[in-house]
Structure formats: structure tokens, C-alpha cells
N, C-alpha and C. Protein backbone atom coordinates (compact mmCIF):
# COMPACT_ATOMS: atom_id res chain seq x y z
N UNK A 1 115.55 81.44 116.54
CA UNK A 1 114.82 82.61 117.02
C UNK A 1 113.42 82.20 117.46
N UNK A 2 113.19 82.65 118.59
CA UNK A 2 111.67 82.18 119.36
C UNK A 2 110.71 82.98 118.63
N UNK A 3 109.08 82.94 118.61
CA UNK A 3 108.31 83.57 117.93
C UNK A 3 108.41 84.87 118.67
N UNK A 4 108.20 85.06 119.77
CA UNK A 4 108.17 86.62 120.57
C UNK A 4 109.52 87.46 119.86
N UNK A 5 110.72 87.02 119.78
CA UNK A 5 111.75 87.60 119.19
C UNK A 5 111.42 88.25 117.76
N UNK A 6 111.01 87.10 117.21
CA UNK A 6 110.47 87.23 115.77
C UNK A 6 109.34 88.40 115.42
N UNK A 7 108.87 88.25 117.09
CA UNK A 7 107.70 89.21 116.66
C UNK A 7 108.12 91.19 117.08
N UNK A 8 108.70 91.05 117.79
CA UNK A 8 109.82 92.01 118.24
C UNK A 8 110.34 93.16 117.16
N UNK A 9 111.28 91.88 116.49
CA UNK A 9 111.84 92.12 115.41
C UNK A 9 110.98 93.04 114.58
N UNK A 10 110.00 92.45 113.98
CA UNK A 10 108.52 93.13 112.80
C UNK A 10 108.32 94.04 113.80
N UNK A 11 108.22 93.96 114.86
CA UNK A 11 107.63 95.50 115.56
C UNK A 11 108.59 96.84 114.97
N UNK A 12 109.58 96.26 115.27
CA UNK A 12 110.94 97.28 115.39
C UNK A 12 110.72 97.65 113.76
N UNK A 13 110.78 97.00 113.12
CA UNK A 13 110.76 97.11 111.21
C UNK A 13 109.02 98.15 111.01
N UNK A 14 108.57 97.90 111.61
CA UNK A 14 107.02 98.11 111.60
C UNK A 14 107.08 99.69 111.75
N UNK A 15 107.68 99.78 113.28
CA UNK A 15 107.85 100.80 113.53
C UNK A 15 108.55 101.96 113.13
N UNK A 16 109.76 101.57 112.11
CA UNK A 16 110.60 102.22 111.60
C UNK A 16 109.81 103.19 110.06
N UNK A 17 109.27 101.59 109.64
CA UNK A 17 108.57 102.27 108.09
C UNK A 17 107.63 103.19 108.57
N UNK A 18 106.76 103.50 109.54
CA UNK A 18 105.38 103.90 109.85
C UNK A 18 105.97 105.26 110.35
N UNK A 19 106.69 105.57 111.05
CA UNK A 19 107.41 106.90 111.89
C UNK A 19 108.17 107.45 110.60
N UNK A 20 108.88 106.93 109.43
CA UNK A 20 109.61 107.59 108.71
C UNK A 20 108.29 108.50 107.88
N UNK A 21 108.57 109.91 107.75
CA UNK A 21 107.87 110.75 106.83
C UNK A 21 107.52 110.36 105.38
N UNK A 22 106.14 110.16 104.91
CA UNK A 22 106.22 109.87 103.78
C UNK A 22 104.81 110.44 102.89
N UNK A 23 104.20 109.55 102.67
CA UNK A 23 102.21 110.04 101.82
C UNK A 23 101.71 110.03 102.74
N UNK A 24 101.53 108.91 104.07
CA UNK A 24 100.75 108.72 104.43
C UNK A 24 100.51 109.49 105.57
N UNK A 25 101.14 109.65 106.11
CA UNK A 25 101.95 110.92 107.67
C UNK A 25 101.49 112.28 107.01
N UNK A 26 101.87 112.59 105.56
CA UNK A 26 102.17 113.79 105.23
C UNK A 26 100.48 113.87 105.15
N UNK A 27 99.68 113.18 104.19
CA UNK A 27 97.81 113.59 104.05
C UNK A 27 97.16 113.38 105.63
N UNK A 28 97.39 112.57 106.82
CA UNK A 28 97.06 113.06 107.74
C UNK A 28 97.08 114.32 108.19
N UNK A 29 98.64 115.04 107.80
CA UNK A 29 99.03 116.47 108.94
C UNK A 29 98.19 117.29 107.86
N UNK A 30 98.25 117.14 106.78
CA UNK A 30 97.41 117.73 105.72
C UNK A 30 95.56 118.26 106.21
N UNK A 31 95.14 117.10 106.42
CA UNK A 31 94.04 117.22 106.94
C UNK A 31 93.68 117.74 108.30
N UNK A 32 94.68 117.18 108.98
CA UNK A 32 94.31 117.98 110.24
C UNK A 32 94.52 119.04 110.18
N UNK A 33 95.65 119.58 109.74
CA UNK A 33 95.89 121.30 109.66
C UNK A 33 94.76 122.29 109.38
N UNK A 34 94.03 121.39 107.87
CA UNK A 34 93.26 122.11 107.28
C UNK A 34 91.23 122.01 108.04
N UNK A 35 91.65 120.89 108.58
CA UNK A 35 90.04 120.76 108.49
C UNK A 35 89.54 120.11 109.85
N UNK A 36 90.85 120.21 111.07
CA UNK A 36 90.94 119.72 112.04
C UNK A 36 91.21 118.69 113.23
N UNK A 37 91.23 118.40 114.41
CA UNK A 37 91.68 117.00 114.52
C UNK A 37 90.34 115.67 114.08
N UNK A 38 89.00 116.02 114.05
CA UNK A 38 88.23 115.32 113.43
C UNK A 38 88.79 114.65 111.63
N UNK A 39 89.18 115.65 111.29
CA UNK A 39 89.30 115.19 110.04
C UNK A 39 90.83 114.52 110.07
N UNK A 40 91.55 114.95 110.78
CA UNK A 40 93.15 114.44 110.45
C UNK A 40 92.63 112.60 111.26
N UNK A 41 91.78 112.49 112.16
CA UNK A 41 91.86 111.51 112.71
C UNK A 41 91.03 110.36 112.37
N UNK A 42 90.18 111.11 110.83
CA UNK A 42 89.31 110.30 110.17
C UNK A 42 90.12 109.89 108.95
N UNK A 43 91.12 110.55 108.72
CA UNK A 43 92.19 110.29 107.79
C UNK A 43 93.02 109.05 108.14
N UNK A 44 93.65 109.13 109.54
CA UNK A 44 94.12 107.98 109.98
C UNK A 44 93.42 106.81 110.08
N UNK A 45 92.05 107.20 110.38
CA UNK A 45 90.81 105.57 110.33
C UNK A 45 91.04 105.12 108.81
N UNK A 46 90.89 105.70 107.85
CA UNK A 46 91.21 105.22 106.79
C UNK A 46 92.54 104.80 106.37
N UNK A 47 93.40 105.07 106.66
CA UNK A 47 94.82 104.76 107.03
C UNK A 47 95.04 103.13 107.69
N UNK A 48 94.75 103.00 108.89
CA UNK A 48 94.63 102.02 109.48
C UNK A 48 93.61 100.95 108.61
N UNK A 49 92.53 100.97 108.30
CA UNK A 49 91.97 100.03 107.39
C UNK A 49 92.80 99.52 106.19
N UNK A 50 92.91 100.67 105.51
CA UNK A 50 94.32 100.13 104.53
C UNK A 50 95.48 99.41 105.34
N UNK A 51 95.82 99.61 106.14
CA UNK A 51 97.03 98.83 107.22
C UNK A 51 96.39 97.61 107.33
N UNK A 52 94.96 97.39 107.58
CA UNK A 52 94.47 96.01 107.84
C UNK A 52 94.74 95.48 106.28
N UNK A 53 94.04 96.01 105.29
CA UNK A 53 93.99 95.48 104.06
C UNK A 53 95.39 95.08 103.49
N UNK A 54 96.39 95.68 103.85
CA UNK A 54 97.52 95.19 103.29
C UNK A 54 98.18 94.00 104.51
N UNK A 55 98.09 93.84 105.34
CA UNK A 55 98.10 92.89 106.17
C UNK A 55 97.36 91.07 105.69
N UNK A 56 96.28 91.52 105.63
CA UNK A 56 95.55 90.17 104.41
C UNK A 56 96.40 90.06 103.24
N UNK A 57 96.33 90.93 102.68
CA UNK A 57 97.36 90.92 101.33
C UNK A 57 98.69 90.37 101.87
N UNK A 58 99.39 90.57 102.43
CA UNK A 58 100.38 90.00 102.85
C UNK A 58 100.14 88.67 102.89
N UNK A 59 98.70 87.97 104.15
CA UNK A 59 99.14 86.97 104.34
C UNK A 59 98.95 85.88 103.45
N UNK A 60 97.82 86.24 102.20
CA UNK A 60 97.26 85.92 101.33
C UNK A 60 98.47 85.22 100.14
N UNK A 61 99.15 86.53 100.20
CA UNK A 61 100.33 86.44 99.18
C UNK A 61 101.46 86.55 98.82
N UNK A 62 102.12 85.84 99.67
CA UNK A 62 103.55 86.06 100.57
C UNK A 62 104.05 85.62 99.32
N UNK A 63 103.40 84.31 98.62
CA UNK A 63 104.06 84.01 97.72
C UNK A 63 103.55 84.23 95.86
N UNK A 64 102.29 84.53 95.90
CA UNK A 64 102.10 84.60 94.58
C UNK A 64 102.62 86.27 94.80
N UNK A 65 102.15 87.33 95.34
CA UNK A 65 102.77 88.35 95.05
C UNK A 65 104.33 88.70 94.82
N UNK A 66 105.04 87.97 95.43
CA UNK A 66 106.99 88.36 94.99
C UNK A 66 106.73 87.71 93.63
N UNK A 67 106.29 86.75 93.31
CA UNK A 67 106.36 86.45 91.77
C UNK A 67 106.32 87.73 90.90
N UNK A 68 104.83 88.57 91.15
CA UNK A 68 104.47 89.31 90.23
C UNK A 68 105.12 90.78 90.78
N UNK A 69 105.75 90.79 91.39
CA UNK A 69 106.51 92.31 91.55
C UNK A 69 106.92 93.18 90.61
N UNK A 70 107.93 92.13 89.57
CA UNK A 70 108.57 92.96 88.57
C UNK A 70 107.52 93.60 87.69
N UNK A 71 106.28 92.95 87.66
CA UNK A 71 105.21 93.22 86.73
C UNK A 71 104.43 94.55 87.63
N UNK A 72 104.23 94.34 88.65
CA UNK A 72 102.95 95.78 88.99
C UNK A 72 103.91 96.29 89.72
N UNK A 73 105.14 96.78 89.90
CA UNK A 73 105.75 97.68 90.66
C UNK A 73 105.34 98.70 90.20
N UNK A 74 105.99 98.81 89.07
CA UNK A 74 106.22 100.48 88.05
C UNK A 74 104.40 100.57 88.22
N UNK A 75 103.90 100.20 87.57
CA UNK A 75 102.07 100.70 87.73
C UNK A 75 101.90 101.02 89.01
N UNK A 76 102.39 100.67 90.04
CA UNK A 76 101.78 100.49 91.28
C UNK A 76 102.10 101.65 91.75
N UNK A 77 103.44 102.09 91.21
CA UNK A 77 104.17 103.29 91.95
C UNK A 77 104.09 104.91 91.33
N UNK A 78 103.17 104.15 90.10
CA UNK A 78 102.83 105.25 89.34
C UNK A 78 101.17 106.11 89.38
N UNK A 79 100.62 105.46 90.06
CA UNK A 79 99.37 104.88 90.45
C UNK A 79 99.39 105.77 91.09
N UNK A 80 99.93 105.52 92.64
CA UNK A 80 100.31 106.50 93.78
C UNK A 80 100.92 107.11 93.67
N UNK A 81 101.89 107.27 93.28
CA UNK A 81 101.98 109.35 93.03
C UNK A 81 101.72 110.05 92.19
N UNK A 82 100.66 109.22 91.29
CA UNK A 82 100.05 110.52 90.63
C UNK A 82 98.80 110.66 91.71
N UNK A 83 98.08 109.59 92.06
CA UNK A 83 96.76 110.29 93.01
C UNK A 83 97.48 111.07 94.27
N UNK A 84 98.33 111.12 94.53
CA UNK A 84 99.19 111.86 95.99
C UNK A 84 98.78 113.24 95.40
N UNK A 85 99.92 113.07 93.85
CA UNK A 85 100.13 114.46 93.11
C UNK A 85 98.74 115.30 92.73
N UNK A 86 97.63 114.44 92.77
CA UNK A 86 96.70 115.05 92.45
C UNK A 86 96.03 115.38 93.67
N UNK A 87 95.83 115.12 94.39
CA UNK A 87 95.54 116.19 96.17
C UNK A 87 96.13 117.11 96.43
N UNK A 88 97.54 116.34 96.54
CA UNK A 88 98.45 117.92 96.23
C UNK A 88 98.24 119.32 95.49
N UNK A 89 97.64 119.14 94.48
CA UNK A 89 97.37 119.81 93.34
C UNK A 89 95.90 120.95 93.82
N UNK A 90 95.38 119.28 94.38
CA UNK A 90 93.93 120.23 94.59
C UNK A 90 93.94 121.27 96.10
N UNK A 91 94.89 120.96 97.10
CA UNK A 91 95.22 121.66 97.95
C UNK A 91 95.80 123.16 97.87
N UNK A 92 96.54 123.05 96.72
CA UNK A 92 97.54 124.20 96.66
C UNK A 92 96.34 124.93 95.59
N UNK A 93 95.64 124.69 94.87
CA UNK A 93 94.70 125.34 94.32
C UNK A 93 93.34 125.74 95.26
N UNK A 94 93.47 125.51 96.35
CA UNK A 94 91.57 126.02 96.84
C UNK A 94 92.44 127.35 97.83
N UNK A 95 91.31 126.93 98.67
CA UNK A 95 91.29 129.30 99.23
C UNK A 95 90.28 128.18 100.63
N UNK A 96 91.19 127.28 101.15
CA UNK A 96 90.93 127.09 102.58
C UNK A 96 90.29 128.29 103.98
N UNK A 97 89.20 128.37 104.06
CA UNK A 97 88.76 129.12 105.31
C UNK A 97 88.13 128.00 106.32
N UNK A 98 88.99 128.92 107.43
CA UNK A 98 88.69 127.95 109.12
C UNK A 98 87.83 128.61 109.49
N UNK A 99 86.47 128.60 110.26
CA UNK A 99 85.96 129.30 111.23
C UNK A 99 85.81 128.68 112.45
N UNK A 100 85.02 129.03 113.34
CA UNK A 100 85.09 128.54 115.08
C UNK A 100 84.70 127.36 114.79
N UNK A 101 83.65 126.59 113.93
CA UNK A 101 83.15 125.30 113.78
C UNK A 101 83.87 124.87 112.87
N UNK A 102 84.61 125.11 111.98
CA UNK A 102 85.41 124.30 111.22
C UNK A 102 84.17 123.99 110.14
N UNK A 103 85.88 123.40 108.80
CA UNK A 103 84.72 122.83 107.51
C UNK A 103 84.87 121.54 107.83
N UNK A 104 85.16 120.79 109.17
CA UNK A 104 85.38 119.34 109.24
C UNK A 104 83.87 118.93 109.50
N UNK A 105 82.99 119.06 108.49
CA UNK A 105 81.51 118.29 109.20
C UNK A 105 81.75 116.70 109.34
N UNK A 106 80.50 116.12 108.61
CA UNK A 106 80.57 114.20 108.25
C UNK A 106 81.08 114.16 106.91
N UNK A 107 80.53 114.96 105.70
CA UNK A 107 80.56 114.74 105.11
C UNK A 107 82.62 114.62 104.41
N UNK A 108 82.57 116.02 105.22
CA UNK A 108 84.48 116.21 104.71
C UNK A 108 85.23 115.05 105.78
N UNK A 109 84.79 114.29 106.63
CA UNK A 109 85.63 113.59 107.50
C UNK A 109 85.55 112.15 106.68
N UNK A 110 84.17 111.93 106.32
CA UNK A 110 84.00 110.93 105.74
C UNK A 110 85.14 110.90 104.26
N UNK A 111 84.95 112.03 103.40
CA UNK A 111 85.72 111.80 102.18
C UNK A 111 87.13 111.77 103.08
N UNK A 112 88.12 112.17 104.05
CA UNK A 112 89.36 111.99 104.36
C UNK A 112 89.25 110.90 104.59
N UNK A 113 88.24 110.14 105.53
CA UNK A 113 88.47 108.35 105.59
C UNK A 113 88.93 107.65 104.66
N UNK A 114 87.96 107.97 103.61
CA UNK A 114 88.21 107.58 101.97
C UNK A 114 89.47 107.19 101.12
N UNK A 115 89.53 108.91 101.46
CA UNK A 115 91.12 109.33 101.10
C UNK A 115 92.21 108.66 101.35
N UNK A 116 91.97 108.80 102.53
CA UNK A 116 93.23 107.67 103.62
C UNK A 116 93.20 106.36 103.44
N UNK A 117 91.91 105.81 103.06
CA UNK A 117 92.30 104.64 102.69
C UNK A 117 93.11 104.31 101.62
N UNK A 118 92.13 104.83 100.77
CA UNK A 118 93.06 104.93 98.85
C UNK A 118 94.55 105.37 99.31
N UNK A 119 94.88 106.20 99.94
CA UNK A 119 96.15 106.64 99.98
C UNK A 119 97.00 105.65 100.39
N UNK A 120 96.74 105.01 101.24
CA UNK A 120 97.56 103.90 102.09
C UNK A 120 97.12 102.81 101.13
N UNK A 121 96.25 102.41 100.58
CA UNK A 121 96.23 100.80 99.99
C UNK A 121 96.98 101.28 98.61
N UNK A 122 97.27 102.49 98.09
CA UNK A 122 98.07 102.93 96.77
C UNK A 122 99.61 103.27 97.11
N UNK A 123 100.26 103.90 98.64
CA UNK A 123 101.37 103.57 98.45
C UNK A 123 102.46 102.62 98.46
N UNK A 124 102.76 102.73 97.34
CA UNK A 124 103.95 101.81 97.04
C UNK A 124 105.09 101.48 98.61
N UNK A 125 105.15 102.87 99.28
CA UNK A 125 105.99 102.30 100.51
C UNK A 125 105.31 100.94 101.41
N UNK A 126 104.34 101.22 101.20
CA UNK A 126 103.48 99.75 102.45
C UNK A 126 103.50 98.80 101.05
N UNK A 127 103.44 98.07 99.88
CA UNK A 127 103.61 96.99 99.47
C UNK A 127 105.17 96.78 99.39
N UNK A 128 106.29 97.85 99.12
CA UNK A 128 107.14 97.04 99.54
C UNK A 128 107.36 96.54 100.44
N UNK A 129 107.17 97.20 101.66
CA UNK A 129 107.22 96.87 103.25
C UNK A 129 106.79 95.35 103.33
N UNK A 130 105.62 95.18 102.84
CA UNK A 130 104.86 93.52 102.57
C UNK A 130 105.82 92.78 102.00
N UNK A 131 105.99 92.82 100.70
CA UNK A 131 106.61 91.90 100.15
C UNK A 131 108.17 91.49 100.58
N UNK A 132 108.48 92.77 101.31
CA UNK A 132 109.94 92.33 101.45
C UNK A 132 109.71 91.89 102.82
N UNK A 133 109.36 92.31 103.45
CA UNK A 133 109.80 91.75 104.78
C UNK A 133 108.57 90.56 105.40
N UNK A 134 107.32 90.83 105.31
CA UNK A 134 106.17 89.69 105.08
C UNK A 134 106.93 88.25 104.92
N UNK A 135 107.50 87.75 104.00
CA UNK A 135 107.81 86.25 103.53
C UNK A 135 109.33 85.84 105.02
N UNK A 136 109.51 87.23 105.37
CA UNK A 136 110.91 86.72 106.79
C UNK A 136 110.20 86.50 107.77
N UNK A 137 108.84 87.11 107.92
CA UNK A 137 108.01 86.46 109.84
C UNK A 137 107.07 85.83 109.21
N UNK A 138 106.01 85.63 108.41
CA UNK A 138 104.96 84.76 107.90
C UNK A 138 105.90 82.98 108.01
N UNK A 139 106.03 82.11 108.95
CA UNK A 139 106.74 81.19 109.06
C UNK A 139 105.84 79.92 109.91
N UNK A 140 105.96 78.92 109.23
CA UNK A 140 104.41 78.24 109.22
C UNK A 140 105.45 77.00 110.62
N UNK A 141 106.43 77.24 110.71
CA UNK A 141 106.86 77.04 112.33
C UNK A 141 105.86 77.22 114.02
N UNK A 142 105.63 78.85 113.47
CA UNK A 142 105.47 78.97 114.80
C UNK A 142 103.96 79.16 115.06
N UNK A 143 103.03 78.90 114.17
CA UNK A 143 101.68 77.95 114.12
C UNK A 143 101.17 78.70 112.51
N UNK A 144 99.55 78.43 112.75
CA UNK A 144 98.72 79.01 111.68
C UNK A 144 99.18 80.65 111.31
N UNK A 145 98.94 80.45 109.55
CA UNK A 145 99.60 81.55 109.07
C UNK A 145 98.68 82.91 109.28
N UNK A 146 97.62 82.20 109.21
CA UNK A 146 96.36 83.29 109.73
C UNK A 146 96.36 84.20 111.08
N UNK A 147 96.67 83.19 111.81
CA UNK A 147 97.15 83.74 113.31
C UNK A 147 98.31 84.51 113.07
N UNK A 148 98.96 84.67 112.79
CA UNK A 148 100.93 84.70 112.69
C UNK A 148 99.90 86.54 111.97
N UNK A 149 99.40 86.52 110.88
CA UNK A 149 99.10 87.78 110.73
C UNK A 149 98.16 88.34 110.98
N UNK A 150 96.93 87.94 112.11
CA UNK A 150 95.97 88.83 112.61
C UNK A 150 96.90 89.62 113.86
N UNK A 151 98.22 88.90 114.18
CA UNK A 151 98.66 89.30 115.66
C UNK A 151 99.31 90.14 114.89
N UNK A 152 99.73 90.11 113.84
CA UNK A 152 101.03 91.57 113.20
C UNK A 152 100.42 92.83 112.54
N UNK A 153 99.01 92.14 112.03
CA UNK A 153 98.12 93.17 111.69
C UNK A 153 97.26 94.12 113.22
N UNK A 154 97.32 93.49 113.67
CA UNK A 154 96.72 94.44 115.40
C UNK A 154 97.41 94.79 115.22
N UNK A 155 99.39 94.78 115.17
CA UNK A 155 100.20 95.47 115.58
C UNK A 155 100.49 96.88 114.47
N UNK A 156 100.01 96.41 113.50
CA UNK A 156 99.93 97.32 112.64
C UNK A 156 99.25 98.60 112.82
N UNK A 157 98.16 98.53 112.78
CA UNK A 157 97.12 99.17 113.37
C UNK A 157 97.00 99.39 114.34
N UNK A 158 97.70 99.08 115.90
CA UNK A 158 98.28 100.09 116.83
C UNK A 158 99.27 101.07 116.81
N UNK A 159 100.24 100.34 115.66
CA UNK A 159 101.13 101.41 115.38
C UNK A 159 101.02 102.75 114.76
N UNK A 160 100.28 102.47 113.85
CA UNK A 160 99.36 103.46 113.21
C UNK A 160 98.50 104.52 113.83
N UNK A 161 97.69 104.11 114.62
CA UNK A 161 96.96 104.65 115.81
C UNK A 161 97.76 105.98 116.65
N UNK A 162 98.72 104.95 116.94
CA UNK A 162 99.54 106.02 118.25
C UNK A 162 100.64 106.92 117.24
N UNK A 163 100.84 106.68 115.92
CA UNK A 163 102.06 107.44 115.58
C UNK A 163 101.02 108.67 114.68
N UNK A 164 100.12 107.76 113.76
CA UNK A 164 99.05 109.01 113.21
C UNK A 164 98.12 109.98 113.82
N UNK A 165 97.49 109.20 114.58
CA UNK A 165 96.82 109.69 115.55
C UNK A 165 97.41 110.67 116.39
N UNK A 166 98.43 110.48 117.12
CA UNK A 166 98.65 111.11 117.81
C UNK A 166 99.19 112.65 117.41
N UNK A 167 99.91 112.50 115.62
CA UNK A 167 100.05 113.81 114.82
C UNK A 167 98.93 114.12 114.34
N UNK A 168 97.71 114.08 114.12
CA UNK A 168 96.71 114.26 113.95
C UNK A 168 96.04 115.42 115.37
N UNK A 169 96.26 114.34 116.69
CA UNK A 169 95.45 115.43 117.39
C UNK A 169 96.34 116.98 117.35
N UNK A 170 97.83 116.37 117.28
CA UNK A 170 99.02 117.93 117.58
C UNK A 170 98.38 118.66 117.05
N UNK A 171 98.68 118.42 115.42
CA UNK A 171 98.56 119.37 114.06
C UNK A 171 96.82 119.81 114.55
N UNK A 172 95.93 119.44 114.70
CA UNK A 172 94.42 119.90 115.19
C UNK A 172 94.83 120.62 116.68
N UNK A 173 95.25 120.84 117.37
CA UNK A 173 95.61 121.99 117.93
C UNK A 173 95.93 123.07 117.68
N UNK A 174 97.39 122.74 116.85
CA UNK A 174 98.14 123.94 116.30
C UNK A 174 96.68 124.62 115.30
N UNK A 175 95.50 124.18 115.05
CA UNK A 175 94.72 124.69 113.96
C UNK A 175 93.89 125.98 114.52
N UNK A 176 94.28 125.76 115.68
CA UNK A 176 93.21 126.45 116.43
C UNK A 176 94.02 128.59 115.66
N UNK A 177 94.81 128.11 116.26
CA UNK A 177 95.87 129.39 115.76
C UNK A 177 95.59 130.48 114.48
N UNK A 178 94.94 129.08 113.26
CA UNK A 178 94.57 129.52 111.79
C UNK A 178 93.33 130.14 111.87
N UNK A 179 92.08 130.10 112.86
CA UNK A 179 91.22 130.37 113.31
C UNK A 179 90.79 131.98 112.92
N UNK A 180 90.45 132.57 112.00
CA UNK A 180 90.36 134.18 112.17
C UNK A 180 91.18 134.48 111.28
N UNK A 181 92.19 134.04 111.09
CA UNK A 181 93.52 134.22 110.24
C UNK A 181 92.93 133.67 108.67
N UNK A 182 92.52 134.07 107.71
CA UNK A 182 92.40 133.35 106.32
C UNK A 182 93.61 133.36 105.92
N UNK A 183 94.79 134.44 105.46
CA UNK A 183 95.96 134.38 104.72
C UNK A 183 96.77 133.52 105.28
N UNK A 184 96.71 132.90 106.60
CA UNK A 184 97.49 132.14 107.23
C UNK A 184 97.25 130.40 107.09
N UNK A 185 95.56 130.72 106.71
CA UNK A 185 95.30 129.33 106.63
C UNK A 185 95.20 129.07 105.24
N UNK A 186 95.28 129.64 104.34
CA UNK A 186 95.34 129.46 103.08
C UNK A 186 96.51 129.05 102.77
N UNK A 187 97.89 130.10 103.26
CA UNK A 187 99.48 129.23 102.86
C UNK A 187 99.16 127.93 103.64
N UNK A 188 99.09 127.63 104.73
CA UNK A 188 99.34 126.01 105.61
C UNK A 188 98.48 124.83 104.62
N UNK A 189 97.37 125.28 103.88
CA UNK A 189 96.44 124.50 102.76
C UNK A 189 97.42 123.91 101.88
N UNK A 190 98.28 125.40 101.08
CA UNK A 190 98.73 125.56 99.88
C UNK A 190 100.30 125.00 100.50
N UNK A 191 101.04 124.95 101.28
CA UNK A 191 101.87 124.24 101.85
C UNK A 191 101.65 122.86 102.02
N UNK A 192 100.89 122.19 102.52
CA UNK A 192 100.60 120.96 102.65
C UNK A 192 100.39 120.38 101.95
N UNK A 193 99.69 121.18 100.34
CA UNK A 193 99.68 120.42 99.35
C UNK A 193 101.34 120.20 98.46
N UNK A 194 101.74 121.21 99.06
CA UNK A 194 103.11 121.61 97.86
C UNK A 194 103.57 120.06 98.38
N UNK A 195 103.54 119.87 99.60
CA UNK A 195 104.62 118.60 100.53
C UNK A 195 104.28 117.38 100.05
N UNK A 196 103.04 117.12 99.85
CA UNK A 196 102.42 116.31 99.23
C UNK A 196 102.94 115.77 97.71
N UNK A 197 102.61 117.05 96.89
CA UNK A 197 102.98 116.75 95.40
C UNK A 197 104.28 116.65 95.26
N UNK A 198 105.63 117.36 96.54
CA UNK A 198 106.55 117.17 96.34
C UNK A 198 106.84 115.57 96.75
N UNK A 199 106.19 114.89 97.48
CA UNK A 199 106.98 113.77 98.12
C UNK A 199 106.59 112.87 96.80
N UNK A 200 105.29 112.88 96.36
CA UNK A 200 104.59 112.11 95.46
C UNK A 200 105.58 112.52 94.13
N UNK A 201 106.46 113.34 93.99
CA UNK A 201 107.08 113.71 92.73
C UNK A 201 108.48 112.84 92.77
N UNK A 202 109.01 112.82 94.08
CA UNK A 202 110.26 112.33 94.48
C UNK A 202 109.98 110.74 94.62
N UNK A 203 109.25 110.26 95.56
CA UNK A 203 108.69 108.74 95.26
C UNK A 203 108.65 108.07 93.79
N UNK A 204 107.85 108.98 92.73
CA UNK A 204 108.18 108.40 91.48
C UNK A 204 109.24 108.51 90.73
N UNK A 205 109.95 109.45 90.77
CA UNK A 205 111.11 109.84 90.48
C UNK A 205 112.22 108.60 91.25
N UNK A 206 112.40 108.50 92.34
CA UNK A 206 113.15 107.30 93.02
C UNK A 206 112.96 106.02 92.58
N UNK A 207 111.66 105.50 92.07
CA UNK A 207 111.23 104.14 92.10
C UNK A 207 111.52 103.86 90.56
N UNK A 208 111.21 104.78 89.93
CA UNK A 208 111.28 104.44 88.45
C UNK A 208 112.92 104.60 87.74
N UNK A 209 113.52 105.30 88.79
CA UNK A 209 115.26 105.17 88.79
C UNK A 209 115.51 104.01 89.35
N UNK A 210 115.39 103.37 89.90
CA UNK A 210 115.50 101.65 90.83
C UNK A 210 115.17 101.19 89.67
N UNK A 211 114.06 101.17 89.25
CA UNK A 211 113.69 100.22 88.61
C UNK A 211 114.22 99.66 87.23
């Protein structure tokens, strides 16, 4: 297999984990719904950084990390869905109001950056993604290992870009709608959190049955 094939391949895998619904998709639409496309798209900046950060991690530790799997899975996976479960929590508990300017100032875009990062460097779906599939293209063949993952990490982080991003600006449209409406924007708050604590309930529930 040529490196372009190889690299193909991780696109296609890349692309699959990142488009499937999960924490990280779900606290973007979360934010944007609630606090606009500023904030859903400051969610994804933090998103994507974690995409870089686990990308290093990857290339860092293709091999001391599969060693230690059996050891920080269960923590790891417990980790992240309780902080999921606890946004969740705090979503479905507040009394969300939209007005014409929105509550997306610096300060609330900045904490979703945050958010998004922690969220993405804590779910368990992106370190398995690493560990399992990381050690099949990291291949000291087709040159420096460094190179081999700054080019998969761009790709990361384009992927990210166009699949978050781009639900980010939707869902910040559709917000416009909640606008005037409080009882309307209060369920879509209290909904987004339910989706949240539910996925974060089912993730641990799945992983700790595997395990």
C-alpha cells in the first residue's frame, strides 16, 4: 500500500468516527442552539485543539499508550461521562433566555472553547480512535513519524472544521427562531442537555459492559 492510499484510508476512518453522533457533535449543537453560532463555533475551536492534542498523543504514544490501556480505560471513560453528565445536568437545570444580542458575549464563547476542549481531550471515543487505529498508519516506512502525524493531524482538524462547524453555523440559524420565544428556548436548553446526559449515560454504561 502506497502512503497516499494509506492516507486515504485514515481519511475515510477519520471521517467515519467524526460524522458519527456522539459528546462531541452533541455539546457543539448544544451550544449553538443555546447561545448561538458564535458560541457553537467557539465550541468547535476547542474541539479541534483537542483534535490537535490527541494527534501528538497519538504520535507520542503509539506505543507506550496500548501498553497502558487496560489500566486508564475504565478511569478514562468514567472521567468523561461523568463531566458530559454534568453539563447535561447543568443545561436541563437553568431557564435559558435568547434576546436580539444573544448571551453569546467573550466571556460565554470563551468558557465553550474551554468546554470543548475538556470535552474532546476527555472522550473516550477519540482515545480509542488513537490507539486503535494510530499504530496501522503511524509507519516509519513512509518517512518521519512526526511528519506522518502533523499531515493526519491537519486532516483532523479539517475534518472537524467542516463537519462541526458547519452544524454549528445550521443549529445558529435555526436559533434565530428561539428569539422572543422563552418557553421554546428553555425546552431546546433542557433538551440538549437531556441528549447530552443521555449519550454520556449510555457511553458509560457500554464501555464498562466491554470492559
Amino acid at each position: 500500500m502506497s502512503y497516499t492510499e494509506n492516507l486515504w484510508l485514515f481519511f475515510i476512518l477519520l471521517f467515519g468516527i467524526i460524522a458519527v453522533p456522539g459528546m462531541d457533535m452533541l455539546f457543539v449543537l448544544a451550544n449553538a442552539l443555546t447561545g448561538g453560532r458564535d458560541r457553537g463555533l467557539a465550541a468547535t475551536g476547542g474541539i479541534m485543539l483537542g483534535g490537535v492534542v490527541h494527534t501528538l498523543n497519538g504520535a507520542i504514544g503509539v506505543g507506550l499508550l496500548i501498553h497502558f490501556v487496560p489500566v486508564l480505560f475504565k478511569p478514562l471513560l468514567i472521567a468523561g461521562a461523568a463531566y458530559m453528565a454534568y453539563i447535561g445536568i447543568s443545561l436541563m437545570r437553568s431557564s435559558i433566555t435568547i434576546s436580539d444580542d444573544g448571551p453569546a458575549g467573550s466571556r460565554s464563547a470563551w468558557k465553550a472553547f474551554r468546554q470543548g476542549l475538556a470535552t474532546c481531550l476527555i472522550n473516550p471515543k477519540a482515545y480509542l480512535f488513537i490507539l486503535a487505529v494510530y499504530p496501522q498508519f503511524l509507519k516509519p516506512v513512509y518517512g518521519p513519524i512526526w511528519m506522518q502525524a502533523t499531515i493526519m493531524g491537519l486532516l483532523t482538524v479539517v475534518t472537524q472544521a467542516g463537519i462541526y462547524g458547519g452544524l454549528a453555523i445550521t443549529a445558529g440559524r435555526s436559533r434565530a427562531l428561539l428569539v422572543g420565544n422563552p418557553r421554546a428556548t428553555v425546552i431546546a436548553g433542557r433538551a440538549a442537555g437531556l441528549l447530552l446526559f443521555a449519550v454520556s449515560v449510555f457511553t458509560a454504561w457500554e464501555g464498562l459492559r466491554a470492559a
